[in-house]
N, C-alpha and C. Protein backbone atom coordinates (compact mmCIF):
# COMPACT_ATOMS: atom_id res chain seq x y z
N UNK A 1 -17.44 -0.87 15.88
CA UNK A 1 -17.25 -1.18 17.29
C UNK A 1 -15.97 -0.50 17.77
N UNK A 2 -16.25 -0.15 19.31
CA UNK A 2 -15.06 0.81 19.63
C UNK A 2 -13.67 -0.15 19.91
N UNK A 3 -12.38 0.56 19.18
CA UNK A 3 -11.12 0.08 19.77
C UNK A 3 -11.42 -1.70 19.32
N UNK A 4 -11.77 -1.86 18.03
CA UNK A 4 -11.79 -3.15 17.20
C UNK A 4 -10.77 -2.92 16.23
N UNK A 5 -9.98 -3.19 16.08
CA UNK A 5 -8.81 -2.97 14.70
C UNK A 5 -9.57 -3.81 13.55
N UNK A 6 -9.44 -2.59 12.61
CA UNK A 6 -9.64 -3.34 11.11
C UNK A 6 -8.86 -3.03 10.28
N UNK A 7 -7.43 -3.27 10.95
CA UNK A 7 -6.15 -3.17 9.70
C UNK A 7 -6.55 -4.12 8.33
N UNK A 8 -5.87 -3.93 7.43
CA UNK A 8 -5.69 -5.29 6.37
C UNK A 8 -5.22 -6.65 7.01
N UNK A 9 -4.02 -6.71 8.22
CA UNK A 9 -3.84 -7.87 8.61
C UNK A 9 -4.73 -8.48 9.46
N UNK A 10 -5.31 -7.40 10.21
CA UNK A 10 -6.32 -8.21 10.79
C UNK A 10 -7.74 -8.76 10.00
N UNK A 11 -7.88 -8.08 9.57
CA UNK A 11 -8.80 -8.61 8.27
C UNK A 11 -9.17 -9.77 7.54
N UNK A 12 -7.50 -9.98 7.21
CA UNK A 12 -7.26 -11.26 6.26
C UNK A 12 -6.32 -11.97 6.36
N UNK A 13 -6.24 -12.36 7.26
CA UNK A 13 -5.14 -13.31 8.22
C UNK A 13 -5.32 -14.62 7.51
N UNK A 14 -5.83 -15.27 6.85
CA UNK A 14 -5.87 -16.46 5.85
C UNK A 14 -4.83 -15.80 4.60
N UNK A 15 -5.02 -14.26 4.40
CA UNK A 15 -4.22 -13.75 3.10
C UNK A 15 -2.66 -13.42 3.19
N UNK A 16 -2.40 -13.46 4.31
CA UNK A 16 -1.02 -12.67 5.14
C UNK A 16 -0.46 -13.31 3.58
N UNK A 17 0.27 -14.46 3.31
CA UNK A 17 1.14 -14.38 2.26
C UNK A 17 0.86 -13.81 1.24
N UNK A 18 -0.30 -13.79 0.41
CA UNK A 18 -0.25 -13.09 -0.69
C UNK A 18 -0.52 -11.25 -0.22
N UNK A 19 -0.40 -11.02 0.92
CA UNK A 19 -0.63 -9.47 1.71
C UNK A 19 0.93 -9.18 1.69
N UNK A 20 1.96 -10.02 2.01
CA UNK A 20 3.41 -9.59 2.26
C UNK A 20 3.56 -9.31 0.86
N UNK A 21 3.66 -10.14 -0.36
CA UNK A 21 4.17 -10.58 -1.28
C UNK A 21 3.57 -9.13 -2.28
N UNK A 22 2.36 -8.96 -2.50
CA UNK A 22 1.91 -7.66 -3.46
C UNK A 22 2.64 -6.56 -2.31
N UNK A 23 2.37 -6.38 -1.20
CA UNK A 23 3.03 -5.33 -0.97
C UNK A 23 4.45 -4.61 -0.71
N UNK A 24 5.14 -5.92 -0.94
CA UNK A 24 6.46 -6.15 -1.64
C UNK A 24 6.80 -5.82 -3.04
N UNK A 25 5.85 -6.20 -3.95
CA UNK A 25 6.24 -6.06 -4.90
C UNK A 25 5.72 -5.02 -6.13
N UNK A 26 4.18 -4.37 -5.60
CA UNK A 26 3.58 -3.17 -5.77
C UNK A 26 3.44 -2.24 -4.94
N UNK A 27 3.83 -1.45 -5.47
CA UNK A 27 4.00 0.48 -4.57
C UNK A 27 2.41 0.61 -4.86
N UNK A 28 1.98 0.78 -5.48
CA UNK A 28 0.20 1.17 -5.69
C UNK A 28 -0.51 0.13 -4.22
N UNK A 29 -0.12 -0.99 -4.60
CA UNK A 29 -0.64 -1.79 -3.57
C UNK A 29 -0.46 -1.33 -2.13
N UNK A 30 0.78 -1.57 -2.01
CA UNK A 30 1.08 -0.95 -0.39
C UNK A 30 0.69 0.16 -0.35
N UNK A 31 0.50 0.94 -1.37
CA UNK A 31 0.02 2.11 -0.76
C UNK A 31 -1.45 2.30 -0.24
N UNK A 32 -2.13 1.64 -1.00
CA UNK A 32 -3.29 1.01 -0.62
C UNK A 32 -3.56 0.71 0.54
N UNK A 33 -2.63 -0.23 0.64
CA UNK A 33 -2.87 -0.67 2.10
C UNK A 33 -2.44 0.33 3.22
N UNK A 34 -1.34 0.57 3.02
CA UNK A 34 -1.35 1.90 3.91
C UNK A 34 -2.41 3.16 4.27
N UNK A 35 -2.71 3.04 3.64
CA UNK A 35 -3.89 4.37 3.26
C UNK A 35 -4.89 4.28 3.94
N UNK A 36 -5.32 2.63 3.59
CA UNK A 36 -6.41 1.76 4.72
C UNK A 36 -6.11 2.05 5.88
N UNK A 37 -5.16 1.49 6.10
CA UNK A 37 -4.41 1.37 7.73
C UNK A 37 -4.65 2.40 8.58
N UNK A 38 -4.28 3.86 7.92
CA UNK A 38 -4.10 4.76 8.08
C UNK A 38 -5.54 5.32 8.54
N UNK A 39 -6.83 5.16 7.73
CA UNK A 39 -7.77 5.27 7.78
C UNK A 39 -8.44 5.11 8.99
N UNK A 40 -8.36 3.47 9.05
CA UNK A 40 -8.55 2.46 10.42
C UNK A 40 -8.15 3.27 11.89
N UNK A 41 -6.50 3.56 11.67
CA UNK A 41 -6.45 4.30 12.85
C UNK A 41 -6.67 5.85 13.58
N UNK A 42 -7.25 6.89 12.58
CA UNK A 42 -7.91 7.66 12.78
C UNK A 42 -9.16 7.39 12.80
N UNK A 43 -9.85 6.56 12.61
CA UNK A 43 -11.45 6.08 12.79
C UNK A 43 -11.18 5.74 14.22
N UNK A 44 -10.73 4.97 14.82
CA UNK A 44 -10.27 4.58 15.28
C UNK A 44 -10.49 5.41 17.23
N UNK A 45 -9.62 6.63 16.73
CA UNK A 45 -8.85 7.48 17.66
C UNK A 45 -9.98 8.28 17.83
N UNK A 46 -10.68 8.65 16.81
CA UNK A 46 -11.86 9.68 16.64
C UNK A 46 -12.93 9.32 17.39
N UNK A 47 -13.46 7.89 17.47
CA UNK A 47 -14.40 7.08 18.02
C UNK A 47 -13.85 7.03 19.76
N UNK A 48 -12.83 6.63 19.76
CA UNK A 48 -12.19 6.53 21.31
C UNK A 48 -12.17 7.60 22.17
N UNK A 49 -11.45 8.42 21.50
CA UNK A 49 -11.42 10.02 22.03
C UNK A 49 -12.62 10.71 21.57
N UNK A 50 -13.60 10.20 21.36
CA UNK A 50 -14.95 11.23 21.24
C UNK A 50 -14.50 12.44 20.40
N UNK A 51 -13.65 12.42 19.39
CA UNK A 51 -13.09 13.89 19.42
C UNK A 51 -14.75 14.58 18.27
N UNK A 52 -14.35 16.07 18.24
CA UNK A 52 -15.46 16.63 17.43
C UNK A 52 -15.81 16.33 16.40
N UNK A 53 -16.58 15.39 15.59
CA UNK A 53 -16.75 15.39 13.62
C UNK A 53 -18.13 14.98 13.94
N UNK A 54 -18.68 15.64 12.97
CA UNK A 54 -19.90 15.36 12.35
C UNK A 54 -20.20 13.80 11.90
N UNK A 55 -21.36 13.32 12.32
CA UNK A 55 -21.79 11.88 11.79
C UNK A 55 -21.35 12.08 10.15
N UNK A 56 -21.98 12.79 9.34
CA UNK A 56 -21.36 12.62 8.00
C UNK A 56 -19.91 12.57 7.60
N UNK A 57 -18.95 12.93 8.32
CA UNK A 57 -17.40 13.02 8.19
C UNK A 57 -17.23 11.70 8.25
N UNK A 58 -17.69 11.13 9.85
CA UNK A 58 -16.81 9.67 9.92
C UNK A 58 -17.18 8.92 9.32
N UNK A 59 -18.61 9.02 8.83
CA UNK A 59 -19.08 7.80 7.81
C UNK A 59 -18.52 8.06 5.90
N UNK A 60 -17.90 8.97 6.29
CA UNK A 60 -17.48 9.34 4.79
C UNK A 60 -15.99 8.28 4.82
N UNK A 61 -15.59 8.62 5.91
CA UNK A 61 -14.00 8.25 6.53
C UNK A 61 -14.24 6.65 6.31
N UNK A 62 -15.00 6.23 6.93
CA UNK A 62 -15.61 4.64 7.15
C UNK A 62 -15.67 4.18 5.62
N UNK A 63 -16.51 4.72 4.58
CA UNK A 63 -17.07 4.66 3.17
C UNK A 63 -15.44 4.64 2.68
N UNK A 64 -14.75 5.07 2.96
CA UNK A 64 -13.34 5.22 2.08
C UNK A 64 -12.35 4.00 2.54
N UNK A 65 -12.69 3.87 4.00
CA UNK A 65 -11.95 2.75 4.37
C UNK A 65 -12.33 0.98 3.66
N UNK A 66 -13.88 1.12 3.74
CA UNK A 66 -14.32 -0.21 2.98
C UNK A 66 -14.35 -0.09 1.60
N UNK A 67 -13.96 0.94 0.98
CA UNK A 67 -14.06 0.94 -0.30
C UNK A 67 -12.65 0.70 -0.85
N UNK A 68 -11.55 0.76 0.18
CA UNK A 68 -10.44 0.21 -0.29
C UNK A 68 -9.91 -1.36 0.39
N UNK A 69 -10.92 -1.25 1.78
CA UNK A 69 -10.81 -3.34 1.56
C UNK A 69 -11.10 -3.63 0.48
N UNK A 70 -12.31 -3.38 -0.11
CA UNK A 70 -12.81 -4.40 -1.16
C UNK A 70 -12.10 -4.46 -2.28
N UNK A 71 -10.85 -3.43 -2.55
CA UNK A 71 -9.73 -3.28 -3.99
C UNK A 71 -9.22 -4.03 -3.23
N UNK A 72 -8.82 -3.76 -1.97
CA UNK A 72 -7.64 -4.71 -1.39
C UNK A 72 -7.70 -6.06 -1.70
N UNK A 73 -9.18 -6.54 -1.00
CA UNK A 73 -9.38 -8.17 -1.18
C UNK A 73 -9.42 -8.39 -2.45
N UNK A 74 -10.04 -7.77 -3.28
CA UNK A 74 -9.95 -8.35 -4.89
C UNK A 74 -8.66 -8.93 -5.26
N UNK A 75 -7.58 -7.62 -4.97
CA UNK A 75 -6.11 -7.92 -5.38
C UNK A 75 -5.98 -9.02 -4.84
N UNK A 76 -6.07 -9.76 -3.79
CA UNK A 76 -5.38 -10.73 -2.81
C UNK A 76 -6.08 -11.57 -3.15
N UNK A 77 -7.41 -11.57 -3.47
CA UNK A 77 -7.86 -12.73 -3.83
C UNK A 77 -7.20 -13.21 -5.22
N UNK A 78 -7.23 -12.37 -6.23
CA UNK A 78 -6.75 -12.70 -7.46
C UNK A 78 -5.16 -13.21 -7.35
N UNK A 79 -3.88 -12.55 -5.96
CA UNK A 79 -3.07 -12.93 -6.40
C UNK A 79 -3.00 -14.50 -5.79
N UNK A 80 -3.69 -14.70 -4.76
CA UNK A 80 -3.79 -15.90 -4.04
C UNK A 80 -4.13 -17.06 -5.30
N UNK A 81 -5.31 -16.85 -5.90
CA UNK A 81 -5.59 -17.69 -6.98
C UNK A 81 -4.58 -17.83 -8.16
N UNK A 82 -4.05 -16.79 -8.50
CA UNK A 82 -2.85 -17.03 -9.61
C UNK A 82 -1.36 -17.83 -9.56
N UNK A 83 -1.42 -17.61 -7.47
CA UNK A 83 -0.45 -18.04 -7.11
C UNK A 83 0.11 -20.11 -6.13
């Protein structure tokens, strides 16, 4: 959906503490999440601004973005439960 944010915080706003806390305390993690983020807002811009890409690009772009929620949530779920 156009101009919907799907950062990590918006995402998992039940997770925000264990979201501050790994990405505080793992560089792999935040980077992760960054990466997402990052993702999100060129999906994002691309969709808004109509700009030029091929249906296969953005869904590749899309495929990379949910493929690092789901590491994301794992982590958060696991640190939430440990914690």
């Amino acid at each position: 959906m156009l101009s919907e944010h799907h950062d990590i915080a918006h995402e998992f706003p039940d997770l925000q503490g264990a979201l501050d806390a790994l990405s505080s305390t793992d560089p792999e993690f935040a980077e992760m999440v960054k990466r997402h983020d990052s993702l999100d807002n060129e999906i994002r811009v691309l969709e808004e601004e109509q700009q030029p890409i091929s249906d296969e690009e953005i869904e590749k772009l899309k495929f990379e973005r949910a493929a690092l929620k789901d590491r994301i949530f794992e982590q958060l779920r696991t640190a939430k439960d440990a914690g």
